[in-house]
PDB file of N, CA and C in Angstrom:
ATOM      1  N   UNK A   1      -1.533  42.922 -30.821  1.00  0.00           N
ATOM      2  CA  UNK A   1      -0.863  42.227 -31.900  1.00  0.00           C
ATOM      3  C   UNK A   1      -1.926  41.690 -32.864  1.00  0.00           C
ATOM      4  N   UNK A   2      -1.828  41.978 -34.139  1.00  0.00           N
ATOM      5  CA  UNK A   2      -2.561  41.022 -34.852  1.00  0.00           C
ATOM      6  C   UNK A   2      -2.700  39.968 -34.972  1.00  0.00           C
ATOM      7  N   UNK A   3      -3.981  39.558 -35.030  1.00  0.00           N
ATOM      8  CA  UNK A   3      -3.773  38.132 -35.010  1.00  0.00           C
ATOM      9  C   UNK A   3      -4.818  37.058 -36.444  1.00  0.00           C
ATOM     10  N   UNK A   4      -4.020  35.824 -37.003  1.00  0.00           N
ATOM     11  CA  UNK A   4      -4.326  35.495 -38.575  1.00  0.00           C
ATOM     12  C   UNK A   4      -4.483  34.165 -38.683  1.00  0.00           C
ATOM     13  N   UNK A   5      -5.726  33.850 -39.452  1.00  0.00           N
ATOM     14  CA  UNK A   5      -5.875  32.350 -39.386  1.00  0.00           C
ATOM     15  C   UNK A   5      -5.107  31.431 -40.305  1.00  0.00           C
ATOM     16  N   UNK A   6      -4.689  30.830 -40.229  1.00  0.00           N
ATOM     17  CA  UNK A   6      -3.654  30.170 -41.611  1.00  0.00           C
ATOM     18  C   UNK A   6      -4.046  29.024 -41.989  1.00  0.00           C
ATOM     19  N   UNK A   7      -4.552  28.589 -42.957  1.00  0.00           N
ATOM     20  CA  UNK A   7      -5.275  27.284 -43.379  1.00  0.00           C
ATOM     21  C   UNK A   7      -4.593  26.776 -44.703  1.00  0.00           C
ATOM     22  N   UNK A   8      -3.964  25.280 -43.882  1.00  0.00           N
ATOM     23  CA  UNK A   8      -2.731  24.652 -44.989  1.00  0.00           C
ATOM     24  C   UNK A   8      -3.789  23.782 -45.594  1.00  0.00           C
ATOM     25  N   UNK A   9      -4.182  24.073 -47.395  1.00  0.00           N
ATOM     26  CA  UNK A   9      -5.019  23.078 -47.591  1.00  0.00           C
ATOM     27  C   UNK A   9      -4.304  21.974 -48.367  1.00  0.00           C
ATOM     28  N   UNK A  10      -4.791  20.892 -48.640  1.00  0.00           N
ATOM     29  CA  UNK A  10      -4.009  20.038 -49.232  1.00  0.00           C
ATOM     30  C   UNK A  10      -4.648  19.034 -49.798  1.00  0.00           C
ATOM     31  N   UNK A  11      -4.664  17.683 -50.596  1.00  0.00           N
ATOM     32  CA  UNK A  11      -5.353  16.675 -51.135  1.00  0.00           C
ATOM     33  C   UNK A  11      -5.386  15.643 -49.803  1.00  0.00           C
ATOM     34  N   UNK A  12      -6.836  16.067 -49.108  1.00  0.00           N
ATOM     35  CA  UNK A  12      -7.246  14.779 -47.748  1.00  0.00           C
ATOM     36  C   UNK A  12      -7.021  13.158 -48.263  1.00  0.00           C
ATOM     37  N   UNK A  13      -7.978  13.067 -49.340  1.00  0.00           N
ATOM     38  CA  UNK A  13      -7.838  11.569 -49.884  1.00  0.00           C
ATOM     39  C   UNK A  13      -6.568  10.981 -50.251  1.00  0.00           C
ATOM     40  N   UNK A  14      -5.827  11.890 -50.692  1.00  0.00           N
ATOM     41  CA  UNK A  14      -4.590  11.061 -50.588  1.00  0.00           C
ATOM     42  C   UNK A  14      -3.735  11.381 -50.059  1.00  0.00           C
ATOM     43  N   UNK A  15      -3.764  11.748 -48.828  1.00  0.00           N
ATOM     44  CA  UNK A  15      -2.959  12.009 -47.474  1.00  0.00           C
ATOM     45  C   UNK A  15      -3.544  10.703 -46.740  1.00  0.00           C
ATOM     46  N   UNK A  16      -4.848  10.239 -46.826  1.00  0.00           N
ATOM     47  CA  UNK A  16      -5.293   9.156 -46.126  1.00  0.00           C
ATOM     48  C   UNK A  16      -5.087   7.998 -46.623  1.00  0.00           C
ATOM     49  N   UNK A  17      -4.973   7.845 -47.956  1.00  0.00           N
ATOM     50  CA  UNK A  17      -5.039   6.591 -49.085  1.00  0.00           C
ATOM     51  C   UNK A  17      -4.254   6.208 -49.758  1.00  0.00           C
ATOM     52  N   UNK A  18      -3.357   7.205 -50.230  1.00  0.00           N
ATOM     53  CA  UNK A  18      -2.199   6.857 -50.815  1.00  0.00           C
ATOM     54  C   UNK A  18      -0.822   7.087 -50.284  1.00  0.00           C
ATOM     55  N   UNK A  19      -0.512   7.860 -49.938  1.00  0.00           N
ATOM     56  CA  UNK A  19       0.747   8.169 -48.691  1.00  0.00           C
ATOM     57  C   UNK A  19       0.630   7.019 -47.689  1.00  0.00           C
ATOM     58  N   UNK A  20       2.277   6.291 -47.624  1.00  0.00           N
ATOM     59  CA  UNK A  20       2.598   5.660 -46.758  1.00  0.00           C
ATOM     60  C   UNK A  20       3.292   6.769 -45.489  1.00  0.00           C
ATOM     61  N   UNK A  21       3.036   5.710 -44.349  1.00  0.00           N
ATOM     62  CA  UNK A  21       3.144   6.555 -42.545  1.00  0.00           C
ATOM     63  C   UNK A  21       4.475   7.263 -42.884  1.00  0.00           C
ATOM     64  N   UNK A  22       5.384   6.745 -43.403  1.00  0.00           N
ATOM     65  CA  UNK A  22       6.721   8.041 -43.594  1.00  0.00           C
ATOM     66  C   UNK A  22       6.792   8.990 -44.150  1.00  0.00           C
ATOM     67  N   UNK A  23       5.679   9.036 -45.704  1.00  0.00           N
ATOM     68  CA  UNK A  23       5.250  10.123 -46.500  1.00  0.00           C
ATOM     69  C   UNK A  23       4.400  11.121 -45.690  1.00  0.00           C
ATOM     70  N   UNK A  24       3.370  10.988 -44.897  1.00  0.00           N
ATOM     71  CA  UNK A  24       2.863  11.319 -43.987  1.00  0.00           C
ATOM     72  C   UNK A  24       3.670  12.032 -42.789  1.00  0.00           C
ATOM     73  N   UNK A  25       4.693  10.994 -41.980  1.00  0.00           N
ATOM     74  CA  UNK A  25       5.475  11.895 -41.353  1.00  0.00           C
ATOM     75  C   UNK A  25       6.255  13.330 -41.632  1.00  0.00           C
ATOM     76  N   UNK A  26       6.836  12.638 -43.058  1.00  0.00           N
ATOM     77  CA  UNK A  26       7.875  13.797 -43.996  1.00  0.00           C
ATOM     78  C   UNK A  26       6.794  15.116 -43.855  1.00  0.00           C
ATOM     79  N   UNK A  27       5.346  15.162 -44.152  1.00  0.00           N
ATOM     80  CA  UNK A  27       4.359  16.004 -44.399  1.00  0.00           C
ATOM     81  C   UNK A  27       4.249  16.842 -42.939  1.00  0.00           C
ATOM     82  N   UNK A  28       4.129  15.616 -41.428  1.00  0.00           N
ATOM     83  CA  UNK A  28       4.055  16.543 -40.134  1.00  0.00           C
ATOM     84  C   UNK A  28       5.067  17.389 -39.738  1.00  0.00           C
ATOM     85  N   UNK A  29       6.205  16.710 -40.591  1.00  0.00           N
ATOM     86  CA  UNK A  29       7.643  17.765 -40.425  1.00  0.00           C
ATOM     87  C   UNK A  29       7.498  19.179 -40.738  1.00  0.00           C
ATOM     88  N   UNK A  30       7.280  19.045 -42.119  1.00  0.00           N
ATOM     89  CA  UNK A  30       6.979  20.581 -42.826  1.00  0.00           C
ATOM     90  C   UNK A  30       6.234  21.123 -42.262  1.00  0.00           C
ATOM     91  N   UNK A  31       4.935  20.770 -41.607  1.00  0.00           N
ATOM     92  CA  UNK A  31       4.335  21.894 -40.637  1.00  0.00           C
ATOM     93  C   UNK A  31       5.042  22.182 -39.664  1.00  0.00           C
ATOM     94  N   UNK A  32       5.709  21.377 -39.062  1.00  0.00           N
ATOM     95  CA  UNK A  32       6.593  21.302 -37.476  1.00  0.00           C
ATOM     96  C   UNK A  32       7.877  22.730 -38.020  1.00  0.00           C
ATOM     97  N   UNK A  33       7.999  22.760 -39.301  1.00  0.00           N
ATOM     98  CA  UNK A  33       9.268  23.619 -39.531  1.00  0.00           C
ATOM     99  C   UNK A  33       8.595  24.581 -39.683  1.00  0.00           C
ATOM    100  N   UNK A  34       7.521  24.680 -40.023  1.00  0.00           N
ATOM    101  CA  UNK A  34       6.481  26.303 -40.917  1.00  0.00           C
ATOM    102  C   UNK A  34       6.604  26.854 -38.823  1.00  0.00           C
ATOM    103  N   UNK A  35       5.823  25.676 -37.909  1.00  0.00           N
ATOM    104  CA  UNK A  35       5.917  26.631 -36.653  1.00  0.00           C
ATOM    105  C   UNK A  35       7.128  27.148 -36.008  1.00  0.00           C
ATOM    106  N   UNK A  36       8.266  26.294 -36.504  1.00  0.00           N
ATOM    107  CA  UNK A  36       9.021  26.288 -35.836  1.00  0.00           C
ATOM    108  C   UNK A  36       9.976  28.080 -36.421  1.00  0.00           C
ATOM    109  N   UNK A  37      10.032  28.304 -37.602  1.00  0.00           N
ATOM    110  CA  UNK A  37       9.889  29.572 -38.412  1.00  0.00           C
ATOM    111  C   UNK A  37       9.369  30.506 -37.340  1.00  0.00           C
ATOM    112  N   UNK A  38       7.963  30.107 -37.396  1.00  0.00           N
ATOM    113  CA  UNK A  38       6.895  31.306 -37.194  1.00  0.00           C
ATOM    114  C   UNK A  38       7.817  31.956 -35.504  1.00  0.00           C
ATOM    115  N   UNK A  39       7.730  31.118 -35.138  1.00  0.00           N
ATOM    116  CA  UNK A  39       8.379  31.172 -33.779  1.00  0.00           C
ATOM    117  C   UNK A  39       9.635  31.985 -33.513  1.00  0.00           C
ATOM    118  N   UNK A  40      10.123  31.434 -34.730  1.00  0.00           N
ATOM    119  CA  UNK A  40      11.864  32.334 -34.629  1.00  0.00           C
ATOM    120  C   UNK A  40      11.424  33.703 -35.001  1.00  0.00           C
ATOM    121  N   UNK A  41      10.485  33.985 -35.759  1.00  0.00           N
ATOM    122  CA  UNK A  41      10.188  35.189 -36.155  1.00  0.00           C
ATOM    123  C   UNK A  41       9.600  36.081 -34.984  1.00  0.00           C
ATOM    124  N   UNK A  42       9.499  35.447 -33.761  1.00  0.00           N
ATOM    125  CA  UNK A  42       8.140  36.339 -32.708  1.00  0.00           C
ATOM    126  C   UNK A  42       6.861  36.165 -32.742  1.00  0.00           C
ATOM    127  N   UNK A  43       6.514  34.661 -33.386  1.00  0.00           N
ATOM    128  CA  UNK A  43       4.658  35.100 -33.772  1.00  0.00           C
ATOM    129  C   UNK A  43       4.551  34.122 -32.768  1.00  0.00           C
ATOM    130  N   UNK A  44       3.117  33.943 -32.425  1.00  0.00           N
ATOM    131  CA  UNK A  44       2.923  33.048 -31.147  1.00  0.00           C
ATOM    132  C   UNK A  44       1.663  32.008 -32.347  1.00  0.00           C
ATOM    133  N   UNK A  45       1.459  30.926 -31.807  1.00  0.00           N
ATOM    134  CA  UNK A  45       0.584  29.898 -32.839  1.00  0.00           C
ATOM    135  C   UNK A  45      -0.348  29.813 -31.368  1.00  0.00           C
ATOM    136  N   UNK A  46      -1.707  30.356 -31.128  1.00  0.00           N
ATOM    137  CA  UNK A  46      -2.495  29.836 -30.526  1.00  0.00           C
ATOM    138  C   UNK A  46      -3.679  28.926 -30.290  1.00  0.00           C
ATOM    139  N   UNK A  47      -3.397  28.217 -31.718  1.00  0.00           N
ATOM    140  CA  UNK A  47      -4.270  26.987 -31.371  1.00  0.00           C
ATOM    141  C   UNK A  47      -3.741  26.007 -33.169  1.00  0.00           C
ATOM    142  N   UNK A  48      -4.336  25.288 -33.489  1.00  0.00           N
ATOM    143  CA  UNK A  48      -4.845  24.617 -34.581  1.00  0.00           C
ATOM    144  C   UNK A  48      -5.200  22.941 -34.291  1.00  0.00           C
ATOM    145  N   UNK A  49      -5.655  22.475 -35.582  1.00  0.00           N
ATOM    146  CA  UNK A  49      -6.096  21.174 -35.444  1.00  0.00           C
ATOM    147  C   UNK A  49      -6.091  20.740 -36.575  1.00  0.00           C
ATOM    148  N   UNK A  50      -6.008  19.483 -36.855  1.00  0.00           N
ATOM    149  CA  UNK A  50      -6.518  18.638 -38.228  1.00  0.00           C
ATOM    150  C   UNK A  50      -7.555  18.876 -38.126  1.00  0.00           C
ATOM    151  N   UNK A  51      -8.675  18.953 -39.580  1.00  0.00           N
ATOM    152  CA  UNK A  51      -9.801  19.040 -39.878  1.00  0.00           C
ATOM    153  C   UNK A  51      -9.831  16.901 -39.860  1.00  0.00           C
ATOM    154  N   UNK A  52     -11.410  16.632 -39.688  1.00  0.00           N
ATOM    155  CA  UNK A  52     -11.989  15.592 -39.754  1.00  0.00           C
ATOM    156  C   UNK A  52     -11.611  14.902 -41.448  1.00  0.00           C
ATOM    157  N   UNK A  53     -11.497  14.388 -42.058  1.00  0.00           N
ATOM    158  CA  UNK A  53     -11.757  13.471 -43.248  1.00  0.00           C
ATOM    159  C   UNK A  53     -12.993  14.304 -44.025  1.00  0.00           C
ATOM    160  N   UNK A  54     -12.753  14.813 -45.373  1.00  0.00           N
ATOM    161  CA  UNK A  54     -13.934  14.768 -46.122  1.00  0.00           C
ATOM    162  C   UNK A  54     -15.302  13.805 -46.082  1.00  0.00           C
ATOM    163  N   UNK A  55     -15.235  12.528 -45.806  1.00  0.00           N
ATOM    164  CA  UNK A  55     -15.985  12.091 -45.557  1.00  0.00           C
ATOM    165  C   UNK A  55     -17.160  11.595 -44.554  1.00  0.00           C
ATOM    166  N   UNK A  56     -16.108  12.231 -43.674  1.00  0.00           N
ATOM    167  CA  UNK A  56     -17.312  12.745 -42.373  1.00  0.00           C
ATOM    168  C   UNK A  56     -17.612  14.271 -42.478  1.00  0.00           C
ATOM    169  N   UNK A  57     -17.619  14.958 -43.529  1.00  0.00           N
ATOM    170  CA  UNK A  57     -18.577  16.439 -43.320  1.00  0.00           C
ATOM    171  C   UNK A  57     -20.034  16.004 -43.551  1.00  0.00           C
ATOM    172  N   UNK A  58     -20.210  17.032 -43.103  1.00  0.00           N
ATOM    173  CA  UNK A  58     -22.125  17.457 -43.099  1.00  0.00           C
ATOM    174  C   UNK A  58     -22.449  18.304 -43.608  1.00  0.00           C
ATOM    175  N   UNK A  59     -23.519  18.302 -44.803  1.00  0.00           N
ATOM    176  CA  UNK A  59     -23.976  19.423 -45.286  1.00  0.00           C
ATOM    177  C   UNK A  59     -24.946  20.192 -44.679  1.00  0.00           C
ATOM    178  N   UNK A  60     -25.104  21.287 -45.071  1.00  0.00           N
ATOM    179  CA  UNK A  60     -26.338  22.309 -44.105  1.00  0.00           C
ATOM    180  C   UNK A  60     -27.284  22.611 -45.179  1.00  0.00           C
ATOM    181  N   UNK A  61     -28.396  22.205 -45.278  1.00  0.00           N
ATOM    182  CA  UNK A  61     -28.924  22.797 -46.762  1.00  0.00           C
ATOM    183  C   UNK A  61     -29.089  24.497 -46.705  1.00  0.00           C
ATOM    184  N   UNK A  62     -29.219  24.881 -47.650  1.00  0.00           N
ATOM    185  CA  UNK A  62     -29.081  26.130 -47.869  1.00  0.00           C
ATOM    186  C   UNK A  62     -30.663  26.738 -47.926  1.00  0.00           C
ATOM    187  N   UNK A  63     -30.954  28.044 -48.181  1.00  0.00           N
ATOM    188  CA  UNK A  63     -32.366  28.908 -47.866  1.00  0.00           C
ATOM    189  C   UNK A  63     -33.604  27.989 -48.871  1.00  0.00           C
ATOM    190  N   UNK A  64     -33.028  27.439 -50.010  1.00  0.00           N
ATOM    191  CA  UNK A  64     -33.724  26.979 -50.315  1.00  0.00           C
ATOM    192  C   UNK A  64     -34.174  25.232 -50.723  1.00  0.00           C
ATOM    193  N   UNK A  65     -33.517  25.033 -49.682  1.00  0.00           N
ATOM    194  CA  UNK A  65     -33.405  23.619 -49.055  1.00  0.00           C
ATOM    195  C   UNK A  65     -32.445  22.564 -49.926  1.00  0.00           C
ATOM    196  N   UNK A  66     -31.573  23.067 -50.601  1.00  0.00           N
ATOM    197  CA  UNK A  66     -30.407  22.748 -51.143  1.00  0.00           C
ATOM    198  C   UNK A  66     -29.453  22.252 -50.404  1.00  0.00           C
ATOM    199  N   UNK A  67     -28.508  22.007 -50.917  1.00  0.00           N
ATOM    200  CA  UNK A  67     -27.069  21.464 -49.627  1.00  0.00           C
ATOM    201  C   UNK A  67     -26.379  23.108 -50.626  1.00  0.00           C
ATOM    202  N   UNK A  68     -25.520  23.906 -49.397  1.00  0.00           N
ATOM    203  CA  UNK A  68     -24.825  24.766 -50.198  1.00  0.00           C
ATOM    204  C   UNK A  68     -23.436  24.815 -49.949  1.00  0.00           C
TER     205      UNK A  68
END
């Protein structure tokens, strides 16, 4: 079976900052319905996660000692 990475992107900062906990909930729903879809369709979801906060990434500098 094929298998596909699906990456829901969205505005982090104001998922963290401006959205109140019910706006937020309303938001875990819509993913909860996207799996719940995928599912009725036959697809299997074998993993995902929230990414960390923009503000905890790390840059890697790049070949020429840049951040890239």
């Amino acid at each position: 079976m094929t298998e596909y990475v699906v990456l829901i992107v969205g505005d982090a900062n104001r998922w963290w900052t401006t959205m109140d906990e019910d706006q937020r909930k309303a938001g875990y729903a819509e993913y909860n319905r996207f799996a719940a879809e995928l599912t009725e369709r036959g697809h299997k979801i074998v993993g995902g996660a929230e990414l960390h906060a923009t503000t905890e990434a790390k840059r890697i500098p790049g070949a020429a000692g840049e951040p890239s």
